[in-house]
Protein backbone atom coordinates (compact mmCIF):
# COMPACT_ATOMS: atom_id res chain seq x y z
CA UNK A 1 158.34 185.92 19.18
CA UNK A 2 154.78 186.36 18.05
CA UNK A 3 151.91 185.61 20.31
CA UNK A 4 150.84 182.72 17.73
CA UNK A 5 154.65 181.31 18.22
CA UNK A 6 154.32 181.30 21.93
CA UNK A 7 151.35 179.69 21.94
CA UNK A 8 152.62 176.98 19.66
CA UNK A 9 155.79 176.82 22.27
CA UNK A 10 153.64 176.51 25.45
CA UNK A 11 151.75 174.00 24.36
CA UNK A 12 154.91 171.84 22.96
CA UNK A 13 156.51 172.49 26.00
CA UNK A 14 153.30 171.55 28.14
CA UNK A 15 153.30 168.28 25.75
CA UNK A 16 156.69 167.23 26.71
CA UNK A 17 155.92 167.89 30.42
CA UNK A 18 152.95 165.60 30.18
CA UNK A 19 154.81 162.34 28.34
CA UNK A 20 157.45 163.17 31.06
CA UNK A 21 155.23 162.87 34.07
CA UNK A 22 153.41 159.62 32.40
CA UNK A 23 156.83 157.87 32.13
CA UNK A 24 157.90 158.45 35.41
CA UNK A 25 154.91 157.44 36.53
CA UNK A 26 154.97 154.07 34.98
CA UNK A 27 158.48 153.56 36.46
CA UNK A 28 157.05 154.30 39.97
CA UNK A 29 154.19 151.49 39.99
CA UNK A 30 155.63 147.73 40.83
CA UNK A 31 156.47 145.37 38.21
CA UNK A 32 154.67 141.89 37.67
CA UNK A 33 156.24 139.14 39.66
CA UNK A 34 157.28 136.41 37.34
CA UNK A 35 155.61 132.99 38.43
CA UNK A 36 157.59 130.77 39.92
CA UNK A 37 158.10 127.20 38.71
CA UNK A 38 157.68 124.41 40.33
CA UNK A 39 160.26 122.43 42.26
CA UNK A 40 161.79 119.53 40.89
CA UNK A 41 160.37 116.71 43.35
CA UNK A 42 162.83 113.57 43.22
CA UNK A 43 160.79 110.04 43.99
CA UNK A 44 161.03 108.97 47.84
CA UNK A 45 163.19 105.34 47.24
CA UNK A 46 161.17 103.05 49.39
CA UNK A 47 163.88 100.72 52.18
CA UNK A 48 163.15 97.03 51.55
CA UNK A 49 164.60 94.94 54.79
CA UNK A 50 165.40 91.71 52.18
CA UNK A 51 166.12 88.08 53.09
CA UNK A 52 168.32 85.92 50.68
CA UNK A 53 166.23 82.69 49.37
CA UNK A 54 168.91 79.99 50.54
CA UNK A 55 168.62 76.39 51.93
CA UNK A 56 168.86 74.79 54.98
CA UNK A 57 167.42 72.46 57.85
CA UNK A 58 164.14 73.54 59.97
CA UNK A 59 162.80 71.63 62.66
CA UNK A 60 159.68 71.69 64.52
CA UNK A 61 159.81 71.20 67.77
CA UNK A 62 157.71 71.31 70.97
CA UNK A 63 159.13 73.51 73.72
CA UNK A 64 157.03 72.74 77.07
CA UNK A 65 157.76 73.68 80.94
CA UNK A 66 156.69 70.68 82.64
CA UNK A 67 155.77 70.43 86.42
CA UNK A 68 158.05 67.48 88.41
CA UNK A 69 154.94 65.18 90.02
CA UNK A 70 154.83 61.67 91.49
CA UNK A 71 153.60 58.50 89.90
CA UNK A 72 152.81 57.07 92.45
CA UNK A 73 150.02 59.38 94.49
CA UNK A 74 146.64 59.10 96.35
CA UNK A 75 144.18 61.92 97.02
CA UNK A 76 142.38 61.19 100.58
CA UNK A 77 138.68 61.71 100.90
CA UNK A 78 135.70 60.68 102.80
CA UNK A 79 133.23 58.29 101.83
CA UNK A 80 130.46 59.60 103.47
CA UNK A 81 128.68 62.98 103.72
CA UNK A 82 126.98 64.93 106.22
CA UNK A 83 130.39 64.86 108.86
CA UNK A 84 131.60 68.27 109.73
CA UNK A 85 135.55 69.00 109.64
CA UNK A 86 137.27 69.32 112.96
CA UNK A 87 140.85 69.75 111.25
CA UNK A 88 143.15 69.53 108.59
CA UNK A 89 146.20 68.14 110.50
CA UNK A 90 148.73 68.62 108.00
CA UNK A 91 149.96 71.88 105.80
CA UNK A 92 151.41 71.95 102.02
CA UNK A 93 155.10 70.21 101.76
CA UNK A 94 154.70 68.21 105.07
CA UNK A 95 156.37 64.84 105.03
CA UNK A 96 153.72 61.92 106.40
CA UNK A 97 154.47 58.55 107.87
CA UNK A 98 152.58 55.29 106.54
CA UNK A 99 149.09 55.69 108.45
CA UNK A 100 149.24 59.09 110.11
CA UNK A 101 146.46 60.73 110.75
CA UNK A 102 146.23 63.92 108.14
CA UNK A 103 142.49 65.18 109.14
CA UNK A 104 139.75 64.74 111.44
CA UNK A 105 136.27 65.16 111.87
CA UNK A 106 133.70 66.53 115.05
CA UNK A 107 133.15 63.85 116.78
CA UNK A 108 130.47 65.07 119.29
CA UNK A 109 129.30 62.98 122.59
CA UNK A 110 131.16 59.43 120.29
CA UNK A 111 134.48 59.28 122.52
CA UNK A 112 131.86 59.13 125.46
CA UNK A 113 129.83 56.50 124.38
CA UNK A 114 132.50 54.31 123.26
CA UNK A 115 133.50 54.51 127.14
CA UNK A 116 130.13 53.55 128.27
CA UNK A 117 130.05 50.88 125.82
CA UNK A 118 133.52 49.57 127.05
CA UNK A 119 131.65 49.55 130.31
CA UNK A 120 128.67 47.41 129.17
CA UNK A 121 130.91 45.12 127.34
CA UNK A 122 132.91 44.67 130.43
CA UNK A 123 129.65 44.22 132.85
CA UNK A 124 128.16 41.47 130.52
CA UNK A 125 132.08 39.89 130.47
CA UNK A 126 131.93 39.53 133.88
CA UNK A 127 128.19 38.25 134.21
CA UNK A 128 129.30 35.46 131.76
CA UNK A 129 131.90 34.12 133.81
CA UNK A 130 129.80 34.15 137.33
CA UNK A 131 127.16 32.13 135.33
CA UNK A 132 129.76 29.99 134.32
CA UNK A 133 130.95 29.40 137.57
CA UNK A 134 127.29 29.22 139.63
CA UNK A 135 125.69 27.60 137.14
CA UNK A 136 127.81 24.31 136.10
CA UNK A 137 125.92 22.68 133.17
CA UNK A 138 123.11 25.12 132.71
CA UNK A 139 123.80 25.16 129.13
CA UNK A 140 121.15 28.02 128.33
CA UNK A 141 122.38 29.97 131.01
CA UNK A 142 125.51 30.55 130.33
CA UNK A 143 124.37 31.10 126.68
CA UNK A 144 122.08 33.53 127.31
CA UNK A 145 124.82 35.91 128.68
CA UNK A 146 127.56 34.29 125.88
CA UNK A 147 124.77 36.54 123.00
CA UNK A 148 125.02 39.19 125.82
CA UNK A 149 128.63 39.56 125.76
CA UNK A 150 128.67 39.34 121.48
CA UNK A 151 126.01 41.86 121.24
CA UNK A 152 127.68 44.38 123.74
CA UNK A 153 131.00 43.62 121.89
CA UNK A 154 128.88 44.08 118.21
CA UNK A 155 128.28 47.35 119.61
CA UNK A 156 131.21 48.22 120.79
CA UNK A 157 132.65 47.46 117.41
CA UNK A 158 130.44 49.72 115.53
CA UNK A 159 131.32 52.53 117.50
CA UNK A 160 135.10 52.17 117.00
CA UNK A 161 134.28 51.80 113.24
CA UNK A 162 132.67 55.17 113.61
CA UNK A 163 135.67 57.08 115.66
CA UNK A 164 138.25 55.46 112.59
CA UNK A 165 135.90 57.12 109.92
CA UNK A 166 136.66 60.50 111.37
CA UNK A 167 140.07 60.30 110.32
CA UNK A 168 141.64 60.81 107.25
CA UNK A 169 144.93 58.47 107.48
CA UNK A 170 147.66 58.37 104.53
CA UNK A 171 147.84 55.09 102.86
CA UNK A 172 151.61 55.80 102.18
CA UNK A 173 154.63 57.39 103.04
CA UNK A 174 155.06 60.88 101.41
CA UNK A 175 154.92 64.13 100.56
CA UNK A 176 151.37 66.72 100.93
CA UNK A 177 151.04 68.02 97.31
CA UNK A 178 147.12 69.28 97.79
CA UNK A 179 145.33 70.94 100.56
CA UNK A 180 141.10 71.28 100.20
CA UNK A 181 140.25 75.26 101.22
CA UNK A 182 137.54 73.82 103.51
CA UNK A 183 138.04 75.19 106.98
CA UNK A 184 137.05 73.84 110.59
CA UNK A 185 133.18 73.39 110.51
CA UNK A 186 132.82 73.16 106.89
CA UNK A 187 130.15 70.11 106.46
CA UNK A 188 131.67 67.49 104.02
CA UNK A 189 130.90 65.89 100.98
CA UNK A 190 131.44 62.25 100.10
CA UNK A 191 134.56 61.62 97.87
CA UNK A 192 135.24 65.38 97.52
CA UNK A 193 139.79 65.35 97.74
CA UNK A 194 140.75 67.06 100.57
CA UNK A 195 144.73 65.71 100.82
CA UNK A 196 146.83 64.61 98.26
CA UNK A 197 149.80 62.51 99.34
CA UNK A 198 152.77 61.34 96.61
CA UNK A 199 155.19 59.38 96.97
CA UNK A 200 158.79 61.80 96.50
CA UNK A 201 160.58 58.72 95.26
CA UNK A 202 158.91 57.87 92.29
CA UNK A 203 158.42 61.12 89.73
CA UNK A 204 157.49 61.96 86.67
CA UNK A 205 157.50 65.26 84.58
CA UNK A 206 153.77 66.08 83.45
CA UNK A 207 153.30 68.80 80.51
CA UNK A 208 149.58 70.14 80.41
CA UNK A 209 147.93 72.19 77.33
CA UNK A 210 144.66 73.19 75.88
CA UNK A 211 145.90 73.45 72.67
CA UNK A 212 146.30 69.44 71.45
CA UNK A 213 147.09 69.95 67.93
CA UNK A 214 150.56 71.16 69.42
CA UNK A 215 150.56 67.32 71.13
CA UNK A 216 149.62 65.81 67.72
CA UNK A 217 152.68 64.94 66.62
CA UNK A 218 154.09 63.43 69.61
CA UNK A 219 154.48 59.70 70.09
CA UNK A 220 155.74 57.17 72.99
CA UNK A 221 159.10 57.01 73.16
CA UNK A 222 160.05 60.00 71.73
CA UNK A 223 163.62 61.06 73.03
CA UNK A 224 163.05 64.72 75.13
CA UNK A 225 165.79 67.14 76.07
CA UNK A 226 165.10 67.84 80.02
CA UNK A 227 166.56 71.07 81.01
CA UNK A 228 167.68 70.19 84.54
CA UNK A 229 169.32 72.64 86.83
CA UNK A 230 172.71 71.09 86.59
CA UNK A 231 172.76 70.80 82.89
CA UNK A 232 170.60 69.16 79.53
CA UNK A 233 169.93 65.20 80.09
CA UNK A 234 167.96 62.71 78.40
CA UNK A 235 164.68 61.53 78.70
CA UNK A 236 161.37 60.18 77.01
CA UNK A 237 157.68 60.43 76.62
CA UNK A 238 155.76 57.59 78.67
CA UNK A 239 152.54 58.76 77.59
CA UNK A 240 150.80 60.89 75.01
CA UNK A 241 146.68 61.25 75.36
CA UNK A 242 146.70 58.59 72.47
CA UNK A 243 147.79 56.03 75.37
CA UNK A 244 146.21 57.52 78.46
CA UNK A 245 144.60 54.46 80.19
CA UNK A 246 140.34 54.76 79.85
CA UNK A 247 138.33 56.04 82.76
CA UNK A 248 135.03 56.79 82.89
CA UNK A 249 135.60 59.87 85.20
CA UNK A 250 135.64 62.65 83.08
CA UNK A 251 137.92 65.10 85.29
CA UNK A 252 140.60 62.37 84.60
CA UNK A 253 139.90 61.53 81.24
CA UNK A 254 139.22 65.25 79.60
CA UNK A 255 143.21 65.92 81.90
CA UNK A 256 144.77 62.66 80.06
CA UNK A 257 143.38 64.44 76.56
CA UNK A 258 145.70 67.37 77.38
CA UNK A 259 148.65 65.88 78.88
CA UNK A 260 152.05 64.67 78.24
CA UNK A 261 153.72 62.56 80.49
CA UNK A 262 157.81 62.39 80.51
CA UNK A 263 160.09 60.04 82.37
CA UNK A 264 163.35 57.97 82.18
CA UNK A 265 165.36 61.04 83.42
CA UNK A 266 168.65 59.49 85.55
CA UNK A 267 168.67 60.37 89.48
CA UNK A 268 165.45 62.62 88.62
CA UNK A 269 164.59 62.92 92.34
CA UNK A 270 167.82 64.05 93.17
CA UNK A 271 167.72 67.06 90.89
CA UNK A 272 164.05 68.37 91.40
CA UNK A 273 161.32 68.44 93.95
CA UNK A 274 157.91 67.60 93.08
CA UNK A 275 156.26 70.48 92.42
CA UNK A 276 159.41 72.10 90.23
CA UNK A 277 158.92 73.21 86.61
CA UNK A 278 161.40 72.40 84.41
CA UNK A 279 162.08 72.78 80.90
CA UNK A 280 161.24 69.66 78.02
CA UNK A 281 162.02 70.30 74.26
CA UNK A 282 160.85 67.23 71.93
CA UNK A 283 161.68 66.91 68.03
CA UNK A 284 158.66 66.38 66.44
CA UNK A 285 159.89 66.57 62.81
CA UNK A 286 162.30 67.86 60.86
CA UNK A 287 163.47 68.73 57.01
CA UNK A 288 167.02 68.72 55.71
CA UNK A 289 167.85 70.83 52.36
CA UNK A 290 164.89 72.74 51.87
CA UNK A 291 163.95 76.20 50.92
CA UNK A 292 163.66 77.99 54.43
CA UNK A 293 162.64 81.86 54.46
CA UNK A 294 161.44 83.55 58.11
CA UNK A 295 157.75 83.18 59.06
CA UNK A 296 157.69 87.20 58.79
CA UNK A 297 158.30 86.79 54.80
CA UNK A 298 155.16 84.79 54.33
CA UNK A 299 151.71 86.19 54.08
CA UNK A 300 148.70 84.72 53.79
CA UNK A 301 144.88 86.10 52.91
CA UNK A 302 141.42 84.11 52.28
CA UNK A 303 143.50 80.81 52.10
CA UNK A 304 146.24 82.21 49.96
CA UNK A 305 149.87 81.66 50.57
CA UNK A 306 151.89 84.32 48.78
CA UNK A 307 155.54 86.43 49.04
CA UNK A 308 156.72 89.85 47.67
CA UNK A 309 160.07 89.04 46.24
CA UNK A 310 162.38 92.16 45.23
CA UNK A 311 163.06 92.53 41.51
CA UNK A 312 165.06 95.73 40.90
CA UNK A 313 163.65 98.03 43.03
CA UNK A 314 159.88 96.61 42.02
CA UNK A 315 157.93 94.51 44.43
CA UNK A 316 156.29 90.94 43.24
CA UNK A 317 154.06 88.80 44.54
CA UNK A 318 154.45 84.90 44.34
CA UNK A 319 152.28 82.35 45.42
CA UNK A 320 153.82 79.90 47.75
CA UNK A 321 153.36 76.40 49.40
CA UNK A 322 154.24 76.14 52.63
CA UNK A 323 155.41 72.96 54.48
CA UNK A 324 156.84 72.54 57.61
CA UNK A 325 156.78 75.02 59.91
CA UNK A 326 159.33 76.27 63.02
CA UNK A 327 159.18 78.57 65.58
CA UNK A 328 160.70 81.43 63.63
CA UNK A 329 161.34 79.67 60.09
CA UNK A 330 159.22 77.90 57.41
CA UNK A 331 159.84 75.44 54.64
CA UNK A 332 158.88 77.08 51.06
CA UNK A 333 157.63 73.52 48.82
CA UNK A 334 156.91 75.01 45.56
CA UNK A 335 157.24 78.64 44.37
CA UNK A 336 160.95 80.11 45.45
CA UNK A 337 164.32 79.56 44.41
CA UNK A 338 167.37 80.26 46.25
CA UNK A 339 168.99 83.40 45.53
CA UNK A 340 165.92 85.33 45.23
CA UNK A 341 165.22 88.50 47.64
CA UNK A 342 161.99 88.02 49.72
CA UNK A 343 160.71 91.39 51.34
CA UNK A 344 159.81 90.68 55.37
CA UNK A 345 157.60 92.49 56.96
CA UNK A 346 154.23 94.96 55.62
């Protein structure tokens, strides 16, 4: 081969070499990724908890606990101020006789100057009659010790009218339902109730609340359901705060503007003590046949009374008008149909 021909075959062969190396070298190197498409996301199917729009009765009704007191009752007091309590002679639940004693007050040196009055009255007594007797006809005399005798009597009377205003005495026969905290040495105010004494024969069942637009709707002679121990019975309201009696004490009256008073409950006394709280339910109205959905359905904002009703698997909002109203129900007026599905809750 001539030189020119080798040259010719180097450089072919070089050549080849060359396009070799560059094509392995492009194999070697990674290849692109491909981008990867996005997943397929499938709609999240919101859970509805659904109520069927049906009819049916709903009632409103007032469920109270009442507390078993006495009609007939008298809270004990002094008249006077200034005295300072001795002792309260009685405790909570005691039983009391007609006139016994319930508290006292400090009576200081009075017990001993009732005795030296007794004295005087006694002296001037027996002055009278030696008069009488050593003086026959001496008219002024015997009248001079005659004023004696009256005014050491006058006296003596005023100071027993002062020992029987240091005691408290019950004006019946009864049961302590109210104890003052004041202790020994406490100075007294006039008319300030430090006993309360009811009579356990004659009770009633007394409902109390702040809230009077829950007593609205209740009316004299309403039947109530009394949940007595033994089992459901009978009774009725005696008085609402529409029929409270006036007085011009305003403890009394602003209690009478919150309070319910039931009665006419057979052998009532035999089933509860006073002080006992028992259960009262009274009907206050009541609606037969009418659209009723759950109080949870219904929403309400700025004055508006609307529902979301299910259609498909869309939710709808209707406005509503609401009418009477239970504890865990509501009448629908205008607005619903039965059959349709009313969403409850958010």
């Amino acid at each position: 081969m001539s030189t020119k021909g080798k040259s010719v075959f180097l450089k072919t062969i070089a050549s080849g070499m060359l396009l070799l190396l560059l094509a392995s070298g492009c194999s070697l190197s990674p290849e692109e990724e491909q981008a990867l498409k996005p997943p397929l996301v499938k709609p999240v199917k919101e859970n509805f908890e659904t109520y069927d729009v049906k009819r049916g009765t709903i009632v409103k009704q007032l469920n109270a606990t009442a507390v078993v007191t006495s009609s007939s009752s008298e809270n004990l007091f002094y008249k006077e101020s200034g005295g300072r309590l001795a002792s309260i002679d009685v405790k909570l639940g005691d039983t009391v006789l007609l006139g016994q004693v319930v508290a006292t007050l400090e009576r200081g040196d009075l017990e001993s100057r009732i005795r030296l009055q007794q004295l005087t009255l006694e002296k001037a007594k027996i002055a009278l009659e030696q008069t009488k007797q050593d003086q026959l006809g001496n008219v002024n005399a015997i009248r001079l010790k005659m004023i004696d005798v009256e005014s050491a009597q006058i006296q003596m009377d005023q100071l027993q009218a002062q020992l029987e205003r240091t005691k408290l005495v019950s004006p019946l026969a009864g049961v302590i339902t109210y104890l003052d905290a004041s202790k020994p040495g406490d100075t007294i105010t006039a008319y300030k109730t430090l006993v309360t004494v009811a009579d356990p024969t004659q009770v009633q069942l007394v409902y109390e609340n702040s809230n009077t637009t829950e007593l609205s709707g209740i009316h004299v002679g309403m039947e109530a359901r009394i949940k007595m121990p033994n089992g459901e019975v009978k009774g009725k309201v005696l008085q609402t705060p529409a029929t409270a009696a006036y007085t011009d004490n305003k403890t009394q009256a602003d209690r009478n503007a919150r309070t319910i008073i039931f009665g006419g409950v057979d052998n009532l006394t035999q089933q509860a003590k006073i002080g006992a709280s028992i259960g009262v339910i009274v009907e206050t109205d009541r609606a037969d046949n009418v659209i009723v959905i759950p109080r949870l359905a219904l929403r309400s904002y700025l004055g508006r009374d609307y529902v979301q009703i299910l259609e498909g698997e869309s939710r709808k909002e209707i406005d509503v008008e609401r009418g009477l109203q239970g504890s865990t129900e509501i009448e629908i007026r205008k607005g619903l149909k039965e059959g349709q599905k009313v969403i409850l809750g958010n």
